[in-house]
PDB file of N, CA and C in Angstrom:
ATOM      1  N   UNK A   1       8.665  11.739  -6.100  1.00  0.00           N
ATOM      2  CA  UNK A   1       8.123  11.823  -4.759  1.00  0.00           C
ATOM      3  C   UNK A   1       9.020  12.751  -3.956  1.00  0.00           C
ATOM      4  N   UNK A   2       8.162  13.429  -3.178  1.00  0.00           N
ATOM      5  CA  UNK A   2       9.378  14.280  -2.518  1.00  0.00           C
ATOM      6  C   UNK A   2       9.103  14.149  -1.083  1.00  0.00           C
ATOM      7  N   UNK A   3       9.477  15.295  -0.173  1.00  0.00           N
ATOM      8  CA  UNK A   3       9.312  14.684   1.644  1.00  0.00           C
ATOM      9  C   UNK A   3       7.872  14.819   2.309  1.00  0.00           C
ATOM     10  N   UNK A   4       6.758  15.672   1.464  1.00  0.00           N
ATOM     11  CA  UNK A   4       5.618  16.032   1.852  1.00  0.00           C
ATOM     12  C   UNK A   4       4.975  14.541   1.212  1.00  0.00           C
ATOM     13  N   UNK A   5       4.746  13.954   0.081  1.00  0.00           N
ATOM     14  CA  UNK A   5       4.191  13.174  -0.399  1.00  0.00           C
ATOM     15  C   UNK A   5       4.739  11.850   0.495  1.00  0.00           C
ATOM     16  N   UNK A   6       5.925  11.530   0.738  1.00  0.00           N
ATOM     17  CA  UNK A   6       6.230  10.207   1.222  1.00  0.00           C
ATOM     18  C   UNK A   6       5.934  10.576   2.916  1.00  0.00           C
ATOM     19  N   UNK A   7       5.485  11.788   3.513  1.00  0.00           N
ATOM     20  CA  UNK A   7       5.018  11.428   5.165  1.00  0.00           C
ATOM     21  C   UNK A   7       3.510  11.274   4.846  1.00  0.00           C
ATOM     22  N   UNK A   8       2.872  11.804   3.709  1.00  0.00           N
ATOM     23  CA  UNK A   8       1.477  11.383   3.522  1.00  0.00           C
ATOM     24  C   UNK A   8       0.987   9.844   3.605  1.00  0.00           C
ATOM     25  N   UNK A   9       2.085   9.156   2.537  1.00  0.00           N
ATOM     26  CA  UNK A   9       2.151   7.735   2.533  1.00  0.00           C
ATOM     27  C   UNK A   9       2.245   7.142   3.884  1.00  0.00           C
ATOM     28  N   UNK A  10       3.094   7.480   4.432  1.00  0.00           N
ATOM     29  CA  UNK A  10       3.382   6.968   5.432  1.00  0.00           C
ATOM     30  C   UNK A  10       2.637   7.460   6.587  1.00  0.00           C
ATOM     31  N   UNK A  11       2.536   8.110   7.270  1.00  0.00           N
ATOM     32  CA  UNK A  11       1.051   8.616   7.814  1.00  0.00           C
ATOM     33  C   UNK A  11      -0.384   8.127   7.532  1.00  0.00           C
ATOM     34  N   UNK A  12      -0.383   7.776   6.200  1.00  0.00           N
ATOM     35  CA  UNK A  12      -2.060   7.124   5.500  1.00  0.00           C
ATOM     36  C   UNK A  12      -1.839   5.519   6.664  1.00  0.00           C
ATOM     37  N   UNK A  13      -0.294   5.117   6.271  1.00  0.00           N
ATOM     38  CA  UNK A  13      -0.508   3.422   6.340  1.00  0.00           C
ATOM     39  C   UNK A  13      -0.066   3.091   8.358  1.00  0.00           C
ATOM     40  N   UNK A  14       0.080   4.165   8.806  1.00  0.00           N
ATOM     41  CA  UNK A  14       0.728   4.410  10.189  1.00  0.00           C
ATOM     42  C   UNK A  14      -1.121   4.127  11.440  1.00  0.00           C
ATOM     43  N   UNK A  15      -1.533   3.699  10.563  1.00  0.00           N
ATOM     44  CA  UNK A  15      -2.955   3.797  11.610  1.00  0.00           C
ATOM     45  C   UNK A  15      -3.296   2.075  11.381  1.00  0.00           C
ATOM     46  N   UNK A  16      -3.592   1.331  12.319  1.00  0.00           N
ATOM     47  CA  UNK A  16      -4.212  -0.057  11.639  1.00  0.00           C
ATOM     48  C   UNK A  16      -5.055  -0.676  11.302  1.00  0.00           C
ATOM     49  N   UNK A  17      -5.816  -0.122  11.349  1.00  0.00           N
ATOM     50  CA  UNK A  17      -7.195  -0.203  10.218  1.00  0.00           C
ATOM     51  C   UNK A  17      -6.723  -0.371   8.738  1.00  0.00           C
ATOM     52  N   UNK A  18      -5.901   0.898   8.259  1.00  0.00           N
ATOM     53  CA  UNK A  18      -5.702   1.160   7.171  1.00  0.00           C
ATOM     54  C   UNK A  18      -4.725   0.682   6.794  1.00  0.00           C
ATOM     55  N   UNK A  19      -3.352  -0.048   7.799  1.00  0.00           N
ATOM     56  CA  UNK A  19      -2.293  -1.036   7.112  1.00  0.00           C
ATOM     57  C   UNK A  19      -3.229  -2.433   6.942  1.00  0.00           C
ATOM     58  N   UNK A  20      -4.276  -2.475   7.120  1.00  0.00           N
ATOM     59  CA  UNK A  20      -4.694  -3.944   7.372  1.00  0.00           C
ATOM     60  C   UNK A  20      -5.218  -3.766   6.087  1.00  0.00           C
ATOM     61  N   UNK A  21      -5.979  -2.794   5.805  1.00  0.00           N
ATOM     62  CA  UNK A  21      -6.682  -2.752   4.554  1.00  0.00           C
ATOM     63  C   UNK A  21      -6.169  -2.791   3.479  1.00  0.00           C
ATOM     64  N   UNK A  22      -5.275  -1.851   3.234  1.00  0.00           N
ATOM     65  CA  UNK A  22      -3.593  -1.649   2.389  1.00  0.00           C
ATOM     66  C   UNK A  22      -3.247  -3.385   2.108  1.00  0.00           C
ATOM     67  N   UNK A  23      -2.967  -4.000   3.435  1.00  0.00           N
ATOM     68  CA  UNK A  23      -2.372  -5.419   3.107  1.00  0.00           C
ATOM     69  C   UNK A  23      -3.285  -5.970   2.418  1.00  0.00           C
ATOM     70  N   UNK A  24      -4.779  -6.263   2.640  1.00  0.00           N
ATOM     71  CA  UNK A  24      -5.993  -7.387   2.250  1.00  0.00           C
ATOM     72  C   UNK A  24      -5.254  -6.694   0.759  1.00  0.00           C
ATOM     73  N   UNK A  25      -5.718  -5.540   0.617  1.00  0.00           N
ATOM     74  CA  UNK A  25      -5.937  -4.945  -0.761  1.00  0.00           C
ATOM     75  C   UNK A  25      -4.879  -5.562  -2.054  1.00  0.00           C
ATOM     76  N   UNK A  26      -3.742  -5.439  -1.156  1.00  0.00           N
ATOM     77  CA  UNK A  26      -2.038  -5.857  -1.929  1.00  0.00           C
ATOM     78  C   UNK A  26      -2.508  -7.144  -2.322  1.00  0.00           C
ATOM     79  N   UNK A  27      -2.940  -8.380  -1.038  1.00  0.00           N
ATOM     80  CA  UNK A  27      -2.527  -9.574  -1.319  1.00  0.00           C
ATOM     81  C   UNK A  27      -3.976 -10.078  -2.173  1.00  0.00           C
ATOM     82  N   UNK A  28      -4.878  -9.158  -2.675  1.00  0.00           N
ATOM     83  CA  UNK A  28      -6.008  -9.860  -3.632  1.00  0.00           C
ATOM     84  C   UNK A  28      -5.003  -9.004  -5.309  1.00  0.00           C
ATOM     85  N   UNK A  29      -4.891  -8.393  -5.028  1.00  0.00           N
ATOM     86  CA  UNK A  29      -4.228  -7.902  -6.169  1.00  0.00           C
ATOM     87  C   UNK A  29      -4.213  -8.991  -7.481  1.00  0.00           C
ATOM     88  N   UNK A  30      -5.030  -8.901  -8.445  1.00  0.00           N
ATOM     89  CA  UNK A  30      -5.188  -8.026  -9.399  1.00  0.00           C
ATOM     90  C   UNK A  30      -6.483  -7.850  -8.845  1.00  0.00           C
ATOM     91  N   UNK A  31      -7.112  -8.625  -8.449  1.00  0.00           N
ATOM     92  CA  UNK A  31      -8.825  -8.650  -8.735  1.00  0.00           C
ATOM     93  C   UNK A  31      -9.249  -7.524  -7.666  1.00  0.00           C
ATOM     94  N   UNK A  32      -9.006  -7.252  -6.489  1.00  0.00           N
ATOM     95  CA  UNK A  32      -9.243  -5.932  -5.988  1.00  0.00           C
ATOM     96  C   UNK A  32     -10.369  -6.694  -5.232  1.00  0.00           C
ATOM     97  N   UNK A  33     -10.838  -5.621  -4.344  1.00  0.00           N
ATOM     98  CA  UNK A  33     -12.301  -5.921  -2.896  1.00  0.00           C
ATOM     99  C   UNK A  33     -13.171  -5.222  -2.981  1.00  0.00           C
ATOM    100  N   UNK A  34     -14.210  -5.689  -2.998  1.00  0.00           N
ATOM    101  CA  UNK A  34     -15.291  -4.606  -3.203  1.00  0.00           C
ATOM    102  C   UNK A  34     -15.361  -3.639  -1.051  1.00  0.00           C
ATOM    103  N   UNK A  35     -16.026  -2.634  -1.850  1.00  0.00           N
ATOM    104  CA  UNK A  35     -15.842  -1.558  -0.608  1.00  0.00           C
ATOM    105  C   UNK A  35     -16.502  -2.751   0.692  1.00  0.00           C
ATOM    106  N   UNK A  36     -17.946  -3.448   0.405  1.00  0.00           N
ATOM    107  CA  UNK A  36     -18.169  -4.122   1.647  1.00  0.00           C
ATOM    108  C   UNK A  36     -17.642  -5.305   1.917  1.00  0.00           C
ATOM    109  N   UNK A  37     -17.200  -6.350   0.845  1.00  0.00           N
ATOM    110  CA  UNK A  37     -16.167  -7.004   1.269  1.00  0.00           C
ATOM    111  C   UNK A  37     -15.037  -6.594   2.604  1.00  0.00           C
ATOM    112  N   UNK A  38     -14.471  -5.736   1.989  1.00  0.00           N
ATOM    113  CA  UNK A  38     -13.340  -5.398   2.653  1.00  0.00           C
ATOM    114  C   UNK A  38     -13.405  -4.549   4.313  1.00  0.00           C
ATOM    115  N   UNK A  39     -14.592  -4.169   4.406  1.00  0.00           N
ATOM    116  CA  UNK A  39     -15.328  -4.090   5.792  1.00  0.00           C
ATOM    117  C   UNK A  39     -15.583  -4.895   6.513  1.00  0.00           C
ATOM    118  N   UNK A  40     -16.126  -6.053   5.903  1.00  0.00           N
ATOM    119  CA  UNK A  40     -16.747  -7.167   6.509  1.00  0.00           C
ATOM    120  C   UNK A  40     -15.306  -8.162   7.111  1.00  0.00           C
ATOM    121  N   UNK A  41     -14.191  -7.897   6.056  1.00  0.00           N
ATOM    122  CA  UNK A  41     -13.364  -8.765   6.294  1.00  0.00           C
ATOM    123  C   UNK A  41     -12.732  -8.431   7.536  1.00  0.00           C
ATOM    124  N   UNK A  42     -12.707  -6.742   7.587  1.00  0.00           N
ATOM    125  CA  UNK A  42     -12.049  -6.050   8.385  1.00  0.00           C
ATOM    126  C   UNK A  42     -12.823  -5.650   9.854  1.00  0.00           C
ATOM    127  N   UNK A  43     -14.293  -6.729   9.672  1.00  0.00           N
ATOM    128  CA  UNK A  43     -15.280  -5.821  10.932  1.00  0.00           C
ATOM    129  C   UNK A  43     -15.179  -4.615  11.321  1.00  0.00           C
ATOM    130  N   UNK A  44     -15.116  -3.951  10.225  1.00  0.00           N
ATOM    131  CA  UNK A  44     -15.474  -2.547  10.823  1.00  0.00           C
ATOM    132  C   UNK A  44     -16.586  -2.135   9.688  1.00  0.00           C
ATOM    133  N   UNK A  45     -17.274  -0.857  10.105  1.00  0.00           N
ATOM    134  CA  UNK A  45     -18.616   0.079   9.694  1.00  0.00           C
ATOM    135  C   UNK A  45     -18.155   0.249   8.515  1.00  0.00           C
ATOM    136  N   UNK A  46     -18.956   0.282   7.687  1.00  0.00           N
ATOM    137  CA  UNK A  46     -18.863   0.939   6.104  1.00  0.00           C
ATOM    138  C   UNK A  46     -18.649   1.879   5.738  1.00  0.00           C
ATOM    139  N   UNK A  47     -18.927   2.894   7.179  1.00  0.00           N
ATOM    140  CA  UNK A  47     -18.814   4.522   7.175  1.00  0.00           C
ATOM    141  C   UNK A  47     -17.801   4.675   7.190  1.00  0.00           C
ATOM    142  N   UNK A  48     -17.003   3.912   8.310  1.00  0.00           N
ATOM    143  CA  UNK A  48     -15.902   4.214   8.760  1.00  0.00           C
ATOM    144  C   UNK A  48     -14.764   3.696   7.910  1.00  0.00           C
ATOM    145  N   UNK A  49     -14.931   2.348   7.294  1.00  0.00           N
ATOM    146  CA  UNK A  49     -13.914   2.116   6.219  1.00  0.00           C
ATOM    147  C   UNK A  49     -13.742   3.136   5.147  1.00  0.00           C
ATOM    148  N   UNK A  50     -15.094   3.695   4.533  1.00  0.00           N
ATOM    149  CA  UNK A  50     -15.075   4.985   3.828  1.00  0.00           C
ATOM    150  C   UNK A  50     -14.231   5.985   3.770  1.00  0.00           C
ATOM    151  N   UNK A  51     -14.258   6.198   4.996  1.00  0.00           N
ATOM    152  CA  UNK A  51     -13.150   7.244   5.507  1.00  0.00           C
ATOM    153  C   UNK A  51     -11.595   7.021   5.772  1.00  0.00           C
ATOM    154  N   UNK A  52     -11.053   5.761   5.870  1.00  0.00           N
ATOM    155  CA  UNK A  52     -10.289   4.979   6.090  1.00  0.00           C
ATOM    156  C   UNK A  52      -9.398   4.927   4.603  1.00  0.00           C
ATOM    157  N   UNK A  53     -10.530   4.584   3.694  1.00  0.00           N
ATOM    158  CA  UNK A  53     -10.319   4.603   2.283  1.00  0.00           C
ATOM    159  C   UNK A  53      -9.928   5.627   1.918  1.00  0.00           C
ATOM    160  N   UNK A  54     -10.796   6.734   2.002  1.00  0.00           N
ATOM    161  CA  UNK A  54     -10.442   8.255   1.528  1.00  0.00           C
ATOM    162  C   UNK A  54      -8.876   8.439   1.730  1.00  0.00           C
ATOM    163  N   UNK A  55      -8.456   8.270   3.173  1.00  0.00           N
ATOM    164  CA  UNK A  55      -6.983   8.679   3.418  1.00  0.00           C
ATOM    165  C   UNK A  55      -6.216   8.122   2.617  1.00  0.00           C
ATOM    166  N   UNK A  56      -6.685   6.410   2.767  1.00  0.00           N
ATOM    167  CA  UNK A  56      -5.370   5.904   1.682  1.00  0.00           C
ATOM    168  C   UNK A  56      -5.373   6.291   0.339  1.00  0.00           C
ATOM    169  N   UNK A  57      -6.789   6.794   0.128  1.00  0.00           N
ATOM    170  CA  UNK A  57      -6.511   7.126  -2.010  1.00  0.00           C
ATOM    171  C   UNK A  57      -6.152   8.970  -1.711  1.00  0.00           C
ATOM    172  N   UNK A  58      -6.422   9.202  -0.583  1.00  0.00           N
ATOM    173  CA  UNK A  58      -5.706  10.916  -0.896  1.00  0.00           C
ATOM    174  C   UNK A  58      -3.901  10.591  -1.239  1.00  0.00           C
ATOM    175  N   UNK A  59      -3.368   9.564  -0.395  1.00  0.00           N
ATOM    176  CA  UNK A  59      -2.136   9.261  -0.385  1.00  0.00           C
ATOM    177  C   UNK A  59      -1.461   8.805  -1.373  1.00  0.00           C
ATOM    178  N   UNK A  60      -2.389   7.896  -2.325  1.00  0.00           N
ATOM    179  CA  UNK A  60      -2.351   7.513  -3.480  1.00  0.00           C
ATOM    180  C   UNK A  60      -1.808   5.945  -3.331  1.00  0.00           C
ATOM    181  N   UNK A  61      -2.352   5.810  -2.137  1.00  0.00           N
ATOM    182  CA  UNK A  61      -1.875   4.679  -2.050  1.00  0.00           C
ATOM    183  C   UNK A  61      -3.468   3.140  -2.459  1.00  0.00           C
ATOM    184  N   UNK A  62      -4.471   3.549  -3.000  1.00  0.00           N
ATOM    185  CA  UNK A  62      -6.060   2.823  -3.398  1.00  0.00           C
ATOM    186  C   UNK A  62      -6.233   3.608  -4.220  1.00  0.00           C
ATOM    187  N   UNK A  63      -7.016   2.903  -5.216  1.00  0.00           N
ATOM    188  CA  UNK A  63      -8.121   3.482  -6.069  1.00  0.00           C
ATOM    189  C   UNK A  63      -9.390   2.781  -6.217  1.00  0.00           C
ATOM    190  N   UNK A  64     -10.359   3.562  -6.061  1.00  0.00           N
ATOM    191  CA  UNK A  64     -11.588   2.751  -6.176  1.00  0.00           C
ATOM    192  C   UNK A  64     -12.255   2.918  -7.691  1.00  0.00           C
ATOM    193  N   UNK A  65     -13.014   1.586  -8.336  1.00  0.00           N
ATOM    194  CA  UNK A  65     -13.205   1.622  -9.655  1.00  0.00           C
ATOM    195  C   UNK A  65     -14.820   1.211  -9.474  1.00  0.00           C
ATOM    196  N   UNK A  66     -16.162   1.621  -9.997  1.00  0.00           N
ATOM    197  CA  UNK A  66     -17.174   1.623  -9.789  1.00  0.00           C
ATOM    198  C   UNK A  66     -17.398   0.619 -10.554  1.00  0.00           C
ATOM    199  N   UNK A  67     -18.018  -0.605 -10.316  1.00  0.00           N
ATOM    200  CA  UNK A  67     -18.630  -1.591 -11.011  1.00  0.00           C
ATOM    201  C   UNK A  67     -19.588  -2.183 -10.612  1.00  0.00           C
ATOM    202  N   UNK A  68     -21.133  -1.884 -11.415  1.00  0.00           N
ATOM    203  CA  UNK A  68     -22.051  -1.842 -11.270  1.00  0.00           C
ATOM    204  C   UNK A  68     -22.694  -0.913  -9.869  1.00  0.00           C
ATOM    205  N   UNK A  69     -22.847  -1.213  -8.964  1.00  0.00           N
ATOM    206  CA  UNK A  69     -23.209  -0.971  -7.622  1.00  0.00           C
ATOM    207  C   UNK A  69     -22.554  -0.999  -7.094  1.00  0.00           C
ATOM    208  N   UNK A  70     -21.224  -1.580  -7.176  1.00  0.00           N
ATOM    209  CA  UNK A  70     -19.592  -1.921  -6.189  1.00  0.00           C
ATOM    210  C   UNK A  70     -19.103  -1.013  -6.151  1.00  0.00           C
ATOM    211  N   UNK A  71     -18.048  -0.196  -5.571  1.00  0.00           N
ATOM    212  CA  UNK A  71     -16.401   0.189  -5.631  1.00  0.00           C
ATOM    213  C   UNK A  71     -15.650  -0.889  -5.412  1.00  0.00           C
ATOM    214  N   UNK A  72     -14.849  -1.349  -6.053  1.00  0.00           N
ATOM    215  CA  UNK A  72     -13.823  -2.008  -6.085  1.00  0.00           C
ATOM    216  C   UNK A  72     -12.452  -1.471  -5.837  1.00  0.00           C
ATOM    217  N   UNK A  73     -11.971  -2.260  -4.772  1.00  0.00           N
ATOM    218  CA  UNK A  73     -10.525  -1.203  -4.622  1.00  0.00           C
ATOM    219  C   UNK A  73      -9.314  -1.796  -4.799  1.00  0.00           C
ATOM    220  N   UNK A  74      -8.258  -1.543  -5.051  1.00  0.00           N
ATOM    221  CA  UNK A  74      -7.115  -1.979  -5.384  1.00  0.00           C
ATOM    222  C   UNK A  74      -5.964  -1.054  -4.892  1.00  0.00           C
ATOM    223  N   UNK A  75      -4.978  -1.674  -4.576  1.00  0.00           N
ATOM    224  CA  UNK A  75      -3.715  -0.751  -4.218  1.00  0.00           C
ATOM    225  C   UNK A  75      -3.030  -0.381  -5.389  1.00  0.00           C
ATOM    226  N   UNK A  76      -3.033   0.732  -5.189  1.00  0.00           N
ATOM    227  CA  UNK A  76      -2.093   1.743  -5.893  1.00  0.00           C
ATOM    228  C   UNK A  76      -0.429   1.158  -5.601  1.00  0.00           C
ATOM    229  N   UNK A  77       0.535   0.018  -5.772  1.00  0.00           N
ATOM    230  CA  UNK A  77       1.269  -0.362  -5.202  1.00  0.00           C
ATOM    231  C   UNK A  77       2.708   1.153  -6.019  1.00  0.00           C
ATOM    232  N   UNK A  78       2.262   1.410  -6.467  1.00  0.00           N
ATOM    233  CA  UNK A  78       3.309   2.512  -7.308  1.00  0.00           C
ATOM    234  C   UNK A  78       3.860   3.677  -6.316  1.00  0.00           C
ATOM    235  N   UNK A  79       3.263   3.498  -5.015  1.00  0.00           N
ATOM    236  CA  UNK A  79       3.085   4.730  -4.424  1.00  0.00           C
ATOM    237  C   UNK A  79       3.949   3.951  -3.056  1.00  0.00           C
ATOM    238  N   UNK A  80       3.518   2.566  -2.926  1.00  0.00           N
ATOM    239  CA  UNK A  80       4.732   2.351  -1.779  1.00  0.00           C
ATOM    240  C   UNK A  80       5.969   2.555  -2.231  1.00  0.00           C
ATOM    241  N   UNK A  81       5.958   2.117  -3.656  1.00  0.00           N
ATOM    242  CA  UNK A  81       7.420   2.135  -4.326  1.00  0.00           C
ATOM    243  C   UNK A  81       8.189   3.116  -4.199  1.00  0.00           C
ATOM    244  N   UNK A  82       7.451   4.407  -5.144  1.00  0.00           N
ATOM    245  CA  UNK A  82       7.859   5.744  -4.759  1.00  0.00           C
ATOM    246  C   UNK A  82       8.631   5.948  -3.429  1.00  0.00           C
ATOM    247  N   UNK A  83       7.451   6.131  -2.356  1.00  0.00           N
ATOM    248  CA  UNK A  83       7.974   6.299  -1.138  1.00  0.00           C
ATOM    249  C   UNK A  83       9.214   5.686  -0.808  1.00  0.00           C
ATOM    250  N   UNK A  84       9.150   4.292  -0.444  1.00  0.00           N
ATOM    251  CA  UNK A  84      10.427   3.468  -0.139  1.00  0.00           C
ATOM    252  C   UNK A  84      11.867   3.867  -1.068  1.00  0.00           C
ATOM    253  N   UNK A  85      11.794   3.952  -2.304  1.00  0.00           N
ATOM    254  CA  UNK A  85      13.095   4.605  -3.262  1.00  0.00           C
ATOM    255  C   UNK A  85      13.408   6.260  -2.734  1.00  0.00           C
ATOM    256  N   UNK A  86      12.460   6.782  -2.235  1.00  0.00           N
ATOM    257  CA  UNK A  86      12.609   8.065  -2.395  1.00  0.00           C
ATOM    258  C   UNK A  86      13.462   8.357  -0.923  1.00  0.00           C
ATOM    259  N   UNK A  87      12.780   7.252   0.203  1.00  0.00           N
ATOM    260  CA  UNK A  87      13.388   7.243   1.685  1.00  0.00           C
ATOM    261  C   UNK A  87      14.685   6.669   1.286  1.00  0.00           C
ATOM    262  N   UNK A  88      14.946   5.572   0.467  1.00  0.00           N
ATOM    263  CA  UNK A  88      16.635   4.977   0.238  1.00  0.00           C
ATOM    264  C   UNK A  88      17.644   5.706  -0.290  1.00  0.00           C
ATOM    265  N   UNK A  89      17.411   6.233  -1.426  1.00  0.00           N
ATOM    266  CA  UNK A  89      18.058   7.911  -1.639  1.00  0.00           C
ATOM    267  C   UNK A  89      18.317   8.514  -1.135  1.00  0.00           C
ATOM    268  N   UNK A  90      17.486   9.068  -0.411  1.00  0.00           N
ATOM    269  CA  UNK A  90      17.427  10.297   0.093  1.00  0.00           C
ATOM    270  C   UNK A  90      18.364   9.912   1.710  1.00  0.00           C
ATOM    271  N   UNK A  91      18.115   8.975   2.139  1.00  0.00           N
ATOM    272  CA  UNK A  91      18.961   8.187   3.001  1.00  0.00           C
ATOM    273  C   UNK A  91      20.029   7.616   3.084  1.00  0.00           C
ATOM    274  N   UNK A  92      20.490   7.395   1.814  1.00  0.00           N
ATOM    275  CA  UNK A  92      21.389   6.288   1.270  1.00  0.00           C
ATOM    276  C   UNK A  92      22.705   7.568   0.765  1.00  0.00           C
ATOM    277  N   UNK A  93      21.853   8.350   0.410  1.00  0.00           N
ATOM    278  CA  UNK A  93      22.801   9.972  -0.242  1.00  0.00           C
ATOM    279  C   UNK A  93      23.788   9.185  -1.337  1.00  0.00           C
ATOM    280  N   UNK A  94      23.194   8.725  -2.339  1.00  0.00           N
ATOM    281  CA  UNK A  94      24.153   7.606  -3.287  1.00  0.00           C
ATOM    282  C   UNK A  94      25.262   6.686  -2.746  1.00  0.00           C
ATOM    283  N   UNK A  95      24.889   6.066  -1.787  1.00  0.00           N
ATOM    284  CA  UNK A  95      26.014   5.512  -1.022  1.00  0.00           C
ATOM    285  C   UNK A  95      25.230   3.812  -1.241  1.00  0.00           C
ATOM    286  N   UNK A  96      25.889   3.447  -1.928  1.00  0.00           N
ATOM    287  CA  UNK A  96      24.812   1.556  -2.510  1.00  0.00           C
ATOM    288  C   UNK A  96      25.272   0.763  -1.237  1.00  0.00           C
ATOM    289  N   UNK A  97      26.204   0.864  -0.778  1.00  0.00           N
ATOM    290  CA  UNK A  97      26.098  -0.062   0.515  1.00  0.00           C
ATOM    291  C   UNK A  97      25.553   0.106   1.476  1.00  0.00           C
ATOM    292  N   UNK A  98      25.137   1.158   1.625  1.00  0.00           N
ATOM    293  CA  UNK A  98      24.036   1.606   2.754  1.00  0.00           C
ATOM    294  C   UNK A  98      22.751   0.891   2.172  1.00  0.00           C
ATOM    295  N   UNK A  99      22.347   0.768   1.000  1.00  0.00           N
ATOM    296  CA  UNK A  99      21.351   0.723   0.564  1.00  0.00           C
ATOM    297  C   UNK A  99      21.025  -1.056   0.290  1.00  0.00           C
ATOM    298  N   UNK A 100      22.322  -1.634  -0.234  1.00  0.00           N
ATOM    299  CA  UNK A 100      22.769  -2.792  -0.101  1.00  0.00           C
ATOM    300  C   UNK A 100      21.717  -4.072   0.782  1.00  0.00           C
ATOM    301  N   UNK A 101      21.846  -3.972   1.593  1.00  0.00           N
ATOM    302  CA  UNK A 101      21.113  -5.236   2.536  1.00  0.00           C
ATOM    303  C   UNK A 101      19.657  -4.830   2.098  1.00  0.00           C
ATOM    304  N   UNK A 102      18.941  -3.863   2.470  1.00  0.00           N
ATOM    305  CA  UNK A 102      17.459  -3.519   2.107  1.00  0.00           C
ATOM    306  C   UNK A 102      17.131  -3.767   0.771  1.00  0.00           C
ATOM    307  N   UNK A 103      18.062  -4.072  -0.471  1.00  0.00           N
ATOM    308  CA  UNK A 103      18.093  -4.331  -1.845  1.00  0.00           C
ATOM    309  C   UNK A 103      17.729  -5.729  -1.517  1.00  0.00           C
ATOM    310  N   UNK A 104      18.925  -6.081  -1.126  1.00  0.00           N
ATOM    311  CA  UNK A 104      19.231  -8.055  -1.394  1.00  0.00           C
ATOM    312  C   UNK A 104      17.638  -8.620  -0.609  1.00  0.00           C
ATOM    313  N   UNK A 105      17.073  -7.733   0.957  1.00  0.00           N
ATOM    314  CA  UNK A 105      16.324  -8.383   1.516  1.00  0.00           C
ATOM    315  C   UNK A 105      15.095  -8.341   0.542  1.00  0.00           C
ATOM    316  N   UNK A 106      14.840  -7.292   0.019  1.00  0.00           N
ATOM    317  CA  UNK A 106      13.782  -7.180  -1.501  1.00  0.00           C
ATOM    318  C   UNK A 106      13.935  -7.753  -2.032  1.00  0.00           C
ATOM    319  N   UNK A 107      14.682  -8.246  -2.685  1.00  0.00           N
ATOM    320  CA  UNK A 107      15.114  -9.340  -3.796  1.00  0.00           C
ATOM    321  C   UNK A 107      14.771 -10.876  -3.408  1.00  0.00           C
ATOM    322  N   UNK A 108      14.836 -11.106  -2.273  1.00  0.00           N
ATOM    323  CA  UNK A 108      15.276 -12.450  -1.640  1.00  0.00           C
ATOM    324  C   UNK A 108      13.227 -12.549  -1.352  1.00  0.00           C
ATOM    325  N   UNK A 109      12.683 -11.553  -0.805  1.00  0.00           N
ATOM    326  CA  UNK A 109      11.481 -11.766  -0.736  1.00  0.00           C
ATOM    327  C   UNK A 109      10.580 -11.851  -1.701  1.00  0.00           C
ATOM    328  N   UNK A 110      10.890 -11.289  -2.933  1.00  0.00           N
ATOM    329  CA  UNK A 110      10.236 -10.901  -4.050  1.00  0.00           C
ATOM    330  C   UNK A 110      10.573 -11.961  -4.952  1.00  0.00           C
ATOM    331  N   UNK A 111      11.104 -12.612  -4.811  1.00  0.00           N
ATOM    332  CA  UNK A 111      11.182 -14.361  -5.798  1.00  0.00           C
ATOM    333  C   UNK A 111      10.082 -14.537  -6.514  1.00  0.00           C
ATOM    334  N   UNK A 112      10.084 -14.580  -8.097  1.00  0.00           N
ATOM    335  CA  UNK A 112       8.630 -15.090  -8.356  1.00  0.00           C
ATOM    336  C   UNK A 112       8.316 -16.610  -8.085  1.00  0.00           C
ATOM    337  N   UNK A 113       9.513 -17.605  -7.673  1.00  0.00           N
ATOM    338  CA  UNK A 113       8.562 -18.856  -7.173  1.00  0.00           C
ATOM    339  C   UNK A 113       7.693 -18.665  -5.570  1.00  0.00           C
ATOM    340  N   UNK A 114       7.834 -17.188  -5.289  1.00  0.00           N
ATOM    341  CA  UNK A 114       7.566 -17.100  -4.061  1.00  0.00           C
ATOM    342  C   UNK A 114       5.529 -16.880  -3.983  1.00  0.00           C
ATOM    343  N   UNK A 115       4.896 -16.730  -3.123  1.00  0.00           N
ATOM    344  CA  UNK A 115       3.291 -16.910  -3.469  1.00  0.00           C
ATOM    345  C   UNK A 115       3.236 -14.678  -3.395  1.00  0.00           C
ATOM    346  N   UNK A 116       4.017 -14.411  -2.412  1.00  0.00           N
ATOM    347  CA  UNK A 116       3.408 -12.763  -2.349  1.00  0.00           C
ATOM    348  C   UNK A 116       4.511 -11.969  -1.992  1.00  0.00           C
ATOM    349  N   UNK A 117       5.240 -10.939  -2.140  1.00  0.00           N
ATOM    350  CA  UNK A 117       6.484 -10.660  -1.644  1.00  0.00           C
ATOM    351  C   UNK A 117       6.044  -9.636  -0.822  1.00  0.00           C
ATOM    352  N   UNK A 118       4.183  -9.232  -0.129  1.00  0.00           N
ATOM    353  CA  UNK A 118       4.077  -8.266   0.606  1.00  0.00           C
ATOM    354  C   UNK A 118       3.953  -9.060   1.952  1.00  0.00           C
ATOM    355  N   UNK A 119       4.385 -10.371   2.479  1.00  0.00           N
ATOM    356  CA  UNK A 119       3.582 -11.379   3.376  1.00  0.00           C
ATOM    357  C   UNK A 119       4.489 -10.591   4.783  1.00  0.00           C
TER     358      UNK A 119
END
């Protein structure tokens, strides 16, 4: 990931429509939302989630998978990852104690007795 790809990411999820959608999307994870599901959940237009969608899969942050009559969407979660490692690096300039607390607070949230580590 480099600095053009991680302001895309971040720019896609910077609007709230589309962090809301991003989140539903994360916390159904594996099974994914179908395109009107995830409108309905979100009360907004179908058109407009459409478009909403588009940004986040240009970002690479969704992918939609056609089943039957559905799109089904799912987060691309590989792409927050990217981003976030690429901002700690690149921030951190190999320095682990800088990087340190934002590790442990990942860690501490991401427990697998925990129910979601995106809550």
């Amino acid at each position: 990931m480099d600095t053009e790809d991680t302001i895309a990411v971040l720019s896609a999820i910077a609007q709230p429509t589309r962090l809301a959608a991003f989140r539903l999307l994360a916390r159904a994870e594996p099974r994914g939302i179908s395109a009107g599901d995830l409108a309905r959940r979100l009360d907004v237009p179908q058109n407009t989630l459409s478009s909403h969608l588009a940004v986040l899969a240009q970002a690479g942050l969704v992918r939609g998978e056609r089943r039957s009559r559905s799109i089904i969407y799912r987060p691309d979660l590989s792409g927050v990852r990217e981003a976030v490692l690429f901002l700690l690096a690149d921030c951190c300039d190999g320095r682990p104690e800088i990087c340190a607390p934002v590790r442990d607070t990942l860690s501490r949230l991401c427990q697998p007795d925990e129910e979601a580590c995106c809550k």
